[in-house]
N, C-alpha and C. Protein backbone atom coordinates (compact mmCIF):
# COMPACT_ATOMS: atom_id res chain seq x y z
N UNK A 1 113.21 120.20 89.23
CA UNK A 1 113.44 118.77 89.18
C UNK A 1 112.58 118.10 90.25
N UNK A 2 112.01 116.96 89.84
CA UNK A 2 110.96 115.94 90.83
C UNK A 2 111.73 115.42 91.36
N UNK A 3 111.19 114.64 92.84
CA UNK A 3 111.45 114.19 93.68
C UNK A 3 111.35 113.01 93.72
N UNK A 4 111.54 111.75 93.20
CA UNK A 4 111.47 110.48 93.32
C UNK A 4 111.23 109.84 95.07
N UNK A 5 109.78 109.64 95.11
CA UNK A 5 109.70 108.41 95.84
C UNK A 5 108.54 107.27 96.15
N UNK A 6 109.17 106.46 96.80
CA UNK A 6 108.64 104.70 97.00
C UNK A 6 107.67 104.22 98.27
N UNK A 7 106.48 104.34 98.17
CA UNK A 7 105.78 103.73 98.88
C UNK A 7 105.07 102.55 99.52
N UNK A 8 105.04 101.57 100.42
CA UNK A 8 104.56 100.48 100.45
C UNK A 8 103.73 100.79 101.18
N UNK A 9 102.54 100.83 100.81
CA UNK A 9 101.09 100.40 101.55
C UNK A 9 100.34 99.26 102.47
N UNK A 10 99.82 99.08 102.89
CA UNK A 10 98.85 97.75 102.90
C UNK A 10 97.56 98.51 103.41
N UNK A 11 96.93 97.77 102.62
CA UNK A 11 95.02 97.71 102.69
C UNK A 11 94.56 96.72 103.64
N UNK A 12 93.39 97.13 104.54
CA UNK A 12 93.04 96.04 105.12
C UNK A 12 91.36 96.29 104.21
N UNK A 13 91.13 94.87 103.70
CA UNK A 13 90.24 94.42 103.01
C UNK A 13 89.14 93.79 104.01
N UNK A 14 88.37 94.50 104.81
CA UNK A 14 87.57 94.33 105.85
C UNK A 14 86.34 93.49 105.90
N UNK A 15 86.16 92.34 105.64
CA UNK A 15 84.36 92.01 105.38
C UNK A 15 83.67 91.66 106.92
N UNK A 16 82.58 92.02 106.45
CA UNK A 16 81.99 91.93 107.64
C UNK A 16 80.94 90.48 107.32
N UNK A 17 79.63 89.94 108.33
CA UNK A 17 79.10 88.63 108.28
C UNK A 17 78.33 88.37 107.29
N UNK A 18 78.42 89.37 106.34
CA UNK A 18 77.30 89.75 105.48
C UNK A 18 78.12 89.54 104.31
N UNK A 19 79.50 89.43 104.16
CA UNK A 19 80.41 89.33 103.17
C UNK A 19 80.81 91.11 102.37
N UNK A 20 79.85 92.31 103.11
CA UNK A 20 79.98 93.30 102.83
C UNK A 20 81.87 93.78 102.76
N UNK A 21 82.39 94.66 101.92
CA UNK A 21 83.64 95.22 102.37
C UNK A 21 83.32 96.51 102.86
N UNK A 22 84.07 96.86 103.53
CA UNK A 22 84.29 97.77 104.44
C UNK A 22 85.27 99.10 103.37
N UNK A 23 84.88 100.00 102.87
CA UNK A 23 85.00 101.03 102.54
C UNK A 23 85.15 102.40 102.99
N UNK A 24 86.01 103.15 102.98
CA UNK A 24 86.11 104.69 103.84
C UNK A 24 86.20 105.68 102.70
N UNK A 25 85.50 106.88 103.28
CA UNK A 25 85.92 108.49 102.09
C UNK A 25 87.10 108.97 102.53
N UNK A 26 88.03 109.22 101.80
CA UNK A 26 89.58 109.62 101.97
C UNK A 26 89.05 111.19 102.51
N UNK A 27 89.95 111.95 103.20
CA UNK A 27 89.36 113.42 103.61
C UNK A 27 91.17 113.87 103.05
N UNK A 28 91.01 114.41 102.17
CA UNK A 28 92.53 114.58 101.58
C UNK A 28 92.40 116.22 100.51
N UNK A 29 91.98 117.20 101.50
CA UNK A 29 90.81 118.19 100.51
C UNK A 29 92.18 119.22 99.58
N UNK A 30 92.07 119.77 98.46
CA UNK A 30 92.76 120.28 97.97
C UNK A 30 93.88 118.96 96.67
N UNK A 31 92.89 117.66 96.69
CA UNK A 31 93.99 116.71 95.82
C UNK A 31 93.01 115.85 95.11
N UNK A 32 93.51 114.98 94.12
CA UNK A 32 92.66 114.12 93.32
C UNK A 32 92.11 113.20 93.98
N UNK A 33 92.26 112.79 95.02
CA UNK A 33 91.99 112.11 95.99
C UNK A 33 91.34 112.10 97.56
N UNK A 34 90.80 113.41 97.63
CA UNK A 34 89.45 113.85 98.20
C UNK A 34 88.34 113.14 97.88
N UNK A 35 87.71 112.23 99.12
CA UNK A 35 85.95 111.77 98.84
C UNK A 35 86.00 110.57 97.71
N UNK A 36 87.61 110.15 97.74
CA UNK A 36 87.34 109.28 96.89
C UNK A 36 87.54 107.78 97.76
N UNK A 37 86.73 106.48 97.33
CA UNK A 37 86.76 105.77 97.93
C UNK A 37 87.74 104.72 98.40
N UNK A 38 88.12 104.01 99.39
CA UNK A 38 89.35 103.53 99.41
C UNK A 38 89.49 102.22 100.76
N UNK A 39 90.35 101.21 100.77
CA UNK A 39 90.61 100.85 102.32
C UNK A 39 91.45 101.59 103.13
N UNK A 40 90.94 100.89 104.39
CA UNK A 40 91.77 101.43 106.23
C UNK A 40 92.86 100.77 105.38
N UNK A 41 94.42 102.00 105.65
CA UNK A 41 95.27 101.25 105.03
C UNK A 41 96.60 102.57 105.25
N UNK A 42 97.33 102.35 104.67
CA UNK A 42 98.80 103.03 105.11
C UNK A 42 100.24 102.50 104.96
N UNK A 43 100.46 103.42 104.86
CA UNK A 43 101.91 103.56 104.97
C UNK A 43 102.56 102.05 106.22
N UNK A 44 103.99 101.20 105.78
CA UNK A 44 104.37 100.67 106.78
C UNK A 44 105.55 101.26 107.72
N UNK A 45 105.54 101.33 108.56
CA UNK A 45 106.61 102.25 109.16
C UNK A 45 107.92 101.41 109.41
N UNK A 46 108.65 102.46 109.52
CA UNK A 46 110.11 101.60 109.15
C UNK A 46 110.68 100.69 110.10
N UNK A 47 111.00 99.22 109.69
CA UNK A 47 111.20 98.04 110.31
C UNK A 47 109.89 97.65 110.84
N UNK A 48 108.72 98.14 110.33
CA UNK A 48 107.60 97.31 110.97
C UNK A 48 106.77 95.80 110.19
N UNK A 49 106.36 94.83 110.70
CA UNK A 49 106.36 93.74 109.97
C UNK A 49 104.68 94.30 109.07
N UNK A 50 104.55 93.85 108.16
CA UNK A 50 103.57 94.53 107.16
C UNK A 50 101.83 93.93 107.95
N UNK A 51 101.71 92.82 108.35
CA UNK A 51 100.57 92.38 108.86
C UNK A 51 100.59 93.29 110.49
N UNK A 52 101.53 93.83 110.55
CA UNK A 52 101.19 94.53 112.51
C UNK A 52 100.42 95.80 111.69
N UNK A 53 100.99 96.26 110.44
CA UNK A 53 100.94 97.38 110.10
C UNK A 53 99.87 97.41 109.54
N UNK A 54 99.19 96.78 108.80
CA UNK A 54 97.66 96.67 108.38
C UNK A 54 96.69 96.73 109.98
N UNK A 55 96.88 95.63 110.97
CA UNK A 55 96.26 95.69 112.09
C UNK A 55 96.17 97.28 112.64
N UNK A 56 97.40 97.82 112.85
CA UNK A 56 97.38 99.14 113.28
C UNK A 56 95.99 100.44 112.36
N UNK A 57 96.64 100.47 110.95
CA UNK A 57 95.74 100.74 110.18
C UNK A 57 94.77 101.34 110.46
N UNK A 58 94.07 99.87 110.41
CA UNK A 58 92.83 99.45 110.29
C UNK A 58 91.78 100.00 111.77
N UNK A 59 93.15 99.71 112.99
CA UNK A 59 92.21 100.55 113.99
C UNK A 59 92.36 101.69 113.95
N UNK A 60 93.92 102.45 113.68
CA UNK A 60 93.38 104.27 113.23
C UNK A 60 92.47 104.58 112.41
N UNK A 61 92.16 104.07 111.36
CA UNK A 61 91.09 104.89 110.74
C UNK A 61 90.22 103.93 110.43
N UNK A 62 89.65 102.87 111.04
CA UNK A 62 88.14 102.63 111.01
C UNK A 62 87.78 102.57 112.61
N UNK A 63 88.79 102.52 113.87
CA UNK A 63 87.90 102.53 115.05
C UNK A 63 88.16 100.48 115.45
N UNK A 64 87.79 99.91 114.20
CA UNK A 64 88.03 98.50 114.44
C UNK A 64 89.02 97.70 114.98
N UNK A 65 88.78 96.50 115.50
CA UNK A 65 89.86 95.75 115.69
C UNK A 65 89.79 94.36 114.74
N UNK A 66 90.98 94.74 113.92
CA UNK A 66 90.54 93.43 113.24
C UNK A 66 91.90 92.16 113.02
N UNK A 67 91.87 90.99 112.64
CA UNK A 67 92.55 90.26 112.87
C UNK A 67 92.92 89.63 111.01
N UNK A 68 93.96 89.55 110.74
CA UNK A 68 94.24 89.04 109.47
C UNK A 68 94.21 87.23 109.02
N UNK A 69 93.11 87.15 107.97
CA UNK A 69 92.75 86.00 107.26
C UNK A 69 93.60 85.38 106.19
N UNK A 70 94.23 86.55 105.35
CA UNK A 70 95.14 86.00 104.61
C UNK A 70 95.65 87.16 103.80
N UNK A 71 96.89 86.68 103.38
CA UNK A 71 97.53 87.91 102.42
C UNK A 71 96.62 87.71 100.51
N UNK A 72 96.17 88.54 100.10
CA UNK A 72 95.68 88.53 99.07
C UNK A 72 97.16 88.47 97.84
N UNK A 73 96.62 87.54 97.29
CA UNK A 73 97.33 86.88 95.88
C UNK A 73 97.96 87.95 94.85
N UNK A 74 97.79 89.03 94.79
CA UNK A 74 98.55 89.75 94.27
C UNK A 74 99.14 91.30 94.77
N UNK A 75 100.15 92.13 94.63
CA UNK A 75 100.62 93.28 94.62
C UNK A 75 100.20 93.83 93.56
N UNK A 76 99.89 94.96 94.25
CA UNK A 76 100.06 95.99 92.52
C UNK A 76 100.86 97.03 92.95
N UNK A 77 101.03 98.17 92.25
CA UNK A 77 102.33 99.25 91.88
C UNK A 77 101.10 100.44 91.18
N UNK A 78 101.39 101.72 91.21
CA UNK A 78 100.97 102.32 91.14
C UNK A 78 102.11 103.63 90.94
N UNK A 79 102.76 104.61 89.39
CA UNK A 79 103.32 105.53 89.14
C UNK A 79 102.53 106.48 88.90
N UNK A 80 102.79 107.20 89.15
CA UNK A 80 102.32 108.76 89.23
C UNK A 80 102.73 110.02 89.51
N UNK A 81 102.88 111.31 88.28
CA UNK A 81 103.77 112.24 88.72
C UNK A 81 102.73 113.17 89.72
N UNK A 82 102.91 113.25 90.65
CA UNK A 82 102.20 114.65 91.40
C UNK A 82 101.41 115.52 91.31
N UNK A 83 101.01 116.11 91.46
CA UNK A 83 100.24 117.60 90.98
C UNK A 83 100.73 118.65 92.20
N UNK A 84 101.68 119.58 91.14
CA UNK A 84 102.49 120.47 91.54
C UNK A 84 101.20 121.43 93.26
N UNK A 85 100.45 121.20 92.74
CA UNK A 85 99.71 122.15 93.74
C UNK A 85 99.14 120.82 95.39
N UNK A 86 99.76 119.48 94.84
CA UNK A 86 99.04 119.24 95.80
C UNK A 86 99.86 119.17 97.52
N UNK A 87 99.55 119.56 98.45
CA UNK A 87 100.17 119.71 100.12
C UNK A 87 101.02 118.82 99.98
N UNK A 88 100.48 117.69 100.00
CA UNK A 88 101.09 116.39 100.66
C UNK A 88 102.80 116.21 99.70
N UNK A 89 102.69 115.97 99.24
CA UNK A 89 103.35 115.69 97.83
C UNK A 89 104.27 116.89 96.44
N UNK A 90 103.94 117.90 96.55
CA UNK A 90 104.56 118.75 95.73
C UNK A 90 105.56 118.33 94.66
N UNK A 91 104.96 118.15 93.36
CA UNK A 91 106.47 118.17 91.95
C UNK A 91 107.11 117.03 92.66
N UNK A 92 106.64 115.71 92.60
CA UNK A 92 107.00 114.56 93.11
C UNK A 92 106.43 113.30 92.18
N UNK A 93 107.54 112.13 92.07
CA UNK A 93 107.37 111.42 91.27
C UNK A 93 106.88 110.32 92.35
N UNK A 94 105.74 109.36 92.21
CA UNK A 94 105.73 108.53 93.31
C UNK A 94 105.35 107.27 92.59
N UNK A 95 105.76 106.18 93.55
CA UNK A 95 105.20 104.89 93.15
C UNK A 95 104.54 104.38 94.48
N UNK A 96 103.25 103.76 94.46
CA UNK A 96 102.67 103.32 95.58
C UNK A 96 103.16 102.19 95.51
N UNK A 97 103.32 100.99 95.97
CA UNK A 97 102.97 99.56 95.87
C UNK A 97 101.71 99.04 97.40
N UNK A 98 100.84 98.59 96.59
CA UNK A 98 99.83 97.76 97.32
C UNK A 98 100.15 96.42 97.93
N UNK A 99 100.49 96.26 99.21
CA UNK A 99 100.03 94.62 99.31
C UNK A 99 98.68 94.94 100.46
N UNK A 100 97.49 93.86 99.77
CA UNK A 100 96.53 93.48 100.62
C UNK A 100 96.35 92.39 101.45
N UNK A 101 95.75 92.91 102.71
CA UNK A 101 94.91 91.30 103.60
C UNK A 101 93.85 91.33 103.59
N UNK A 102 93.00 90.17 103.61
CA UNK A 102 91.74 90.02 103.74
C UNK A 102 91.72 90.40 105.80
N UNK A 103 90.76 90.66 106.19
CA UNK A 103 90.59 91.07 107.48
C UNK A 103 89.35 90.98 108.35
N UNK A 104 89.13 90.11 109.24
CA UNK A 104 87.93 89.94 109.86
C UNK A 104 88.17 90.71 111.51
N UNK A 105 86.47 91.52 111.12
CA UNK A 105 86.73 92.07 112.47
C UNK A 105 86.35 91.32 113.90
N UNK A 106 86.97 91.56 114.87
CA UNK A 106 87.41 90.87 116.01
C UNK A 106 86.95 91.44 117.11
N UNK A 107 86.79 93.18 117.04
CA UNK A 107 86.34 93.98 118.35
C UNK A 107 86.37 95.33 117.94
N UNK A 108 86.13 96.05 118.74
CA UNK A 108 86.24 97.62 118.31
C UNK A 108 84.77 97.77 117.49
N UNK A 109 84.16 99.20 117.22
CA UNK A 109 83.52 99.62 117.14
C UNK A 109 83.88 100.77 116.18
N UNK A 110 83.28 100.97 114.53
CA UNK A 110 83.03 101.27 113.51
C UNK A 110 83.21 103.20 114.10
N UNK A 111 83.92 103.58 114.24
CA UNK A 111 84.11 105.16 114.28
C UNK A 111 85.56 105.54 113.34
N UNK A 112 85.53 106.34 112.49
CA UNK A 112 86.86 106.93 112.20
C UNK A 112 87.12 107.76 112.83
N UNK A 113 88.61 107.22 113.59
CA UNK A 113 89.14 108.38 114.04
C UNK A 113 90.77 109.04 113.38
N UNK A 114 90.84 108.89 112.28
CA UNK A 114 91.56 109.14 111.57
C UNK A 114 91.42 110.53 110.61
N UNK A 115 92.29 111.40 110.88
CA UNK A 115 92.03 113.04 110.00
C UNK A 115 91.97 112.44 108.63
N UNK A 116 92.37 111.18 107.89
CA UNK A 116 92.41 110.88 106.70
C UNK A 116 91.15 110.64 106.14
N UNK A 117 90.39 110.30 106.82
CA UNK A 117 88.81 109.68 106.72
C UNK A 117 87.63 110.56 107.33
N UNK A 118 87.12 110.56 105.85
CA UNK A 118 85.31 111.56 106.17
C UNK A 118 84.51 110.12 106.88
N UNK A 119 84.21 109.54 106.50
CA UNK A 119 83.11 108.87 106.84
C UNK A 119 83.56 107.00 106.08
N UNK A 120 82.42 105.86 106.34
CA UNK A 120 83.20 104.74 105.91
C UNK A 120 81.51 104.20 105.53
N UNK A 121 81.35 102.86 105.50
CA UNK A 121 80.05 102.22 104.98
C UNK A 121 80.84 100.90 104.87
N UNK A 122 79.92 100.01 105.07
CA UNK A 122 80.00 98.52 104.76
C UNK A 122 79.35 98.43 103.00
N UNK A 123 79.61 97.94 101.97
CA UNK A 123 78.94 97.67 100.60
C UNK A 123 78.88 96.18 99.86
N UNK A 124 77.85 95.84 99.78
CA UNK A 124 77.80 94.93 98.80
C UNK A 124 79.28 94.96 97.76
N UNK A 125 79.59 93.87 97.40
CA UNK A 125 80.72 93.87 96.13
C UNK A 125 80.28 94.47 95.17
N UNK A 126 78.97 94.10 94.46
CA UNK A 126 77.85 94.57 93.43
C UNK A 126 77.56 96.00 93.38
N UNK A 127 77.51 96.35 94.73
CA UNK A 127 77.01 97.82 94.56
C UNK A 127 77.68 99.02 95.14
N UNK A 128 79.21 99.18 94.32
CA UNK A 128 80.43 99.67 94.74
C UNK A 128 80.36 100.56 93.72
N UNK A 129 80.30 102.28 93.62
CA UNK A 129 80.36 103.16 92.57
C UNK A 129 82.32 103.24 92.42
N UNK A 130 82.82 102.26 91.65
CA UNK A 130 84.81 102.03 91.44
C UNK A 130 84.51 103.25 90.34
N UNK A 131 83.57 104.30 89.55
CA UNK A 131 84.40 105.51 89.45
C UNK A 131 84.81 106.15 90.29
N UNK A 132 84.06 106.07 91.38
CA UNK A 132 84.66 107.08 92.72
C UNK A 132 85.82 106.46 93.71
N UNK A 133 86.74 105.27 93.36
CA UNK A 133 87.21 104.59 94.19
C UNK A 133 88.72 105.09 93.78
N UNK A 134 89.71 105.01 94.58
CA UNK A 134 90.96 104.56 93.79
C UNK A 134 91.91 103.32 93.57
N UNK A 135 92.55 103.99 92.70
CA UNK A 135 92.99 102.96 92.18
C UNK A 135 93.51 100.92 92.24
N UNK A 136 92.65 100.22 91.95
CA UNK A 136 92.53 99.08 91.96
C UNK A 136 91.95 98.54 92.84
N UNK A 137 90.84 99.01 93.39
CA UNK A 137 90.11 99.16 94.10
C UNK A 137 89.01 97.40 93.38
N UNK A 138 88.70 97.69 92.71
CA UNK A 138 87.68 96.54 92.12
C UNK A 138 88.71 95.05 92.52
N UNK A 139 89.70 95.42 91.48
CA UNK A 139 91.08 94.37 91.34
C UNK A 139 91.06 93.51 92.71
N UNK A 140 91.12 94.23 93.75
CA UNK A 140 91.77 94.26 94.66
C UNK A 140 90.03 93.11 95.24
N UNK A 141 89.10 93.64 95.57
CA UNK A 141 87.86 93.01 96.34
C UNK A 141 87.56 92.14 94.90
N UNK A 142 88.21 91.75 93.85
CA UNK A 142 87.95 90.54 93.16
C UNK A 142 88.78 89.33 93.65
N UNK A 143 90.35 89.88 94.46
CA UNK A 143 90.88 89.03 95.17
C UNK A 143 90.08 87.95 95.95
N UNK A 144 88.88 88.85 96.80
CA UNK A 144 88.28 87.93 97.64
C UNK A 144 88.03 86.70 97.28
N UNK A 145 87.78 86.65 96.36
CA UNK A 145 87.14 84.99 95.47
C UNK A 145 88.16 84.12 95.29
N UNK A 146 89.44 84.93 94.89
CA UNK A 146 90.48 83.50 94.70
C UNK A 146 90.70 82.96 95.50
């Protein structure tokens, strides 16, 4: 029998002066989600207010310091049963939910120091390979415009 559980996320949606987003490689080896592309982003910890928790984020695994512009216009949700073989997760039913901020950086200096993250890049909107991204990844940096 699976394990039912509920995740709330937040993404920090990073642009830099160039209007580039700020993108990282997940380092998650042994799962569908190895090298695939994604935001500084996480888990909120319990009783923590969701904008401290993006800020935090965002400096564990990009190195940055960044300051929040606005909450992006939509949530999304995300079900998915597990893959029995993967570490993290084992024969587990999960639901992510996404909320995003837009995020301008403020200080700090572009290093991941996060075990979650291979490496990161600033990208054009245009020239984003979203097969390699996950999920709602496009959705999400189309926010920017509204």
């Amino acid at each position: 029998m699976s394990v039912k559980k509920q995740f709330c996320i937040v993404c920090a949606i990073i642009t830099n002066d160039q209007g580039e987003v700020l993108l990282t490689k997940r380092n998650d080896p042994g799962t569908r989600r190895h090298g695939k592309l994604e935001f500084p982003g996480g888990k909120i910890d319990f009783s923590e207010d969701p904008e401290v928790a993006v800020v935090r984020e965002a400096k564990e695994e990009s190195g940055l310091d960044v300051e929040v512009v606005r909450l992006l216009p939509k949530i999304y949700s995300s079900y998915y049963t597990s893959d029995p073989k993967d570490p993290e997760f084992p024969d587990e039913e999960l639901q992510i939910i996404l909320i995003s901020y837009h995020c301008k950086i403020v200080g700090g200096e572009f290093k991941p120091s996060d075990r979650e993250v291979i490496s990161g890049a600033f990208y054009k909107k245009d020239q984003i390979d979203y097969t390699n991204a996950l999920a709602y990844c496009k959705e999400i940096i189309e926010l920017l415009d509204k």
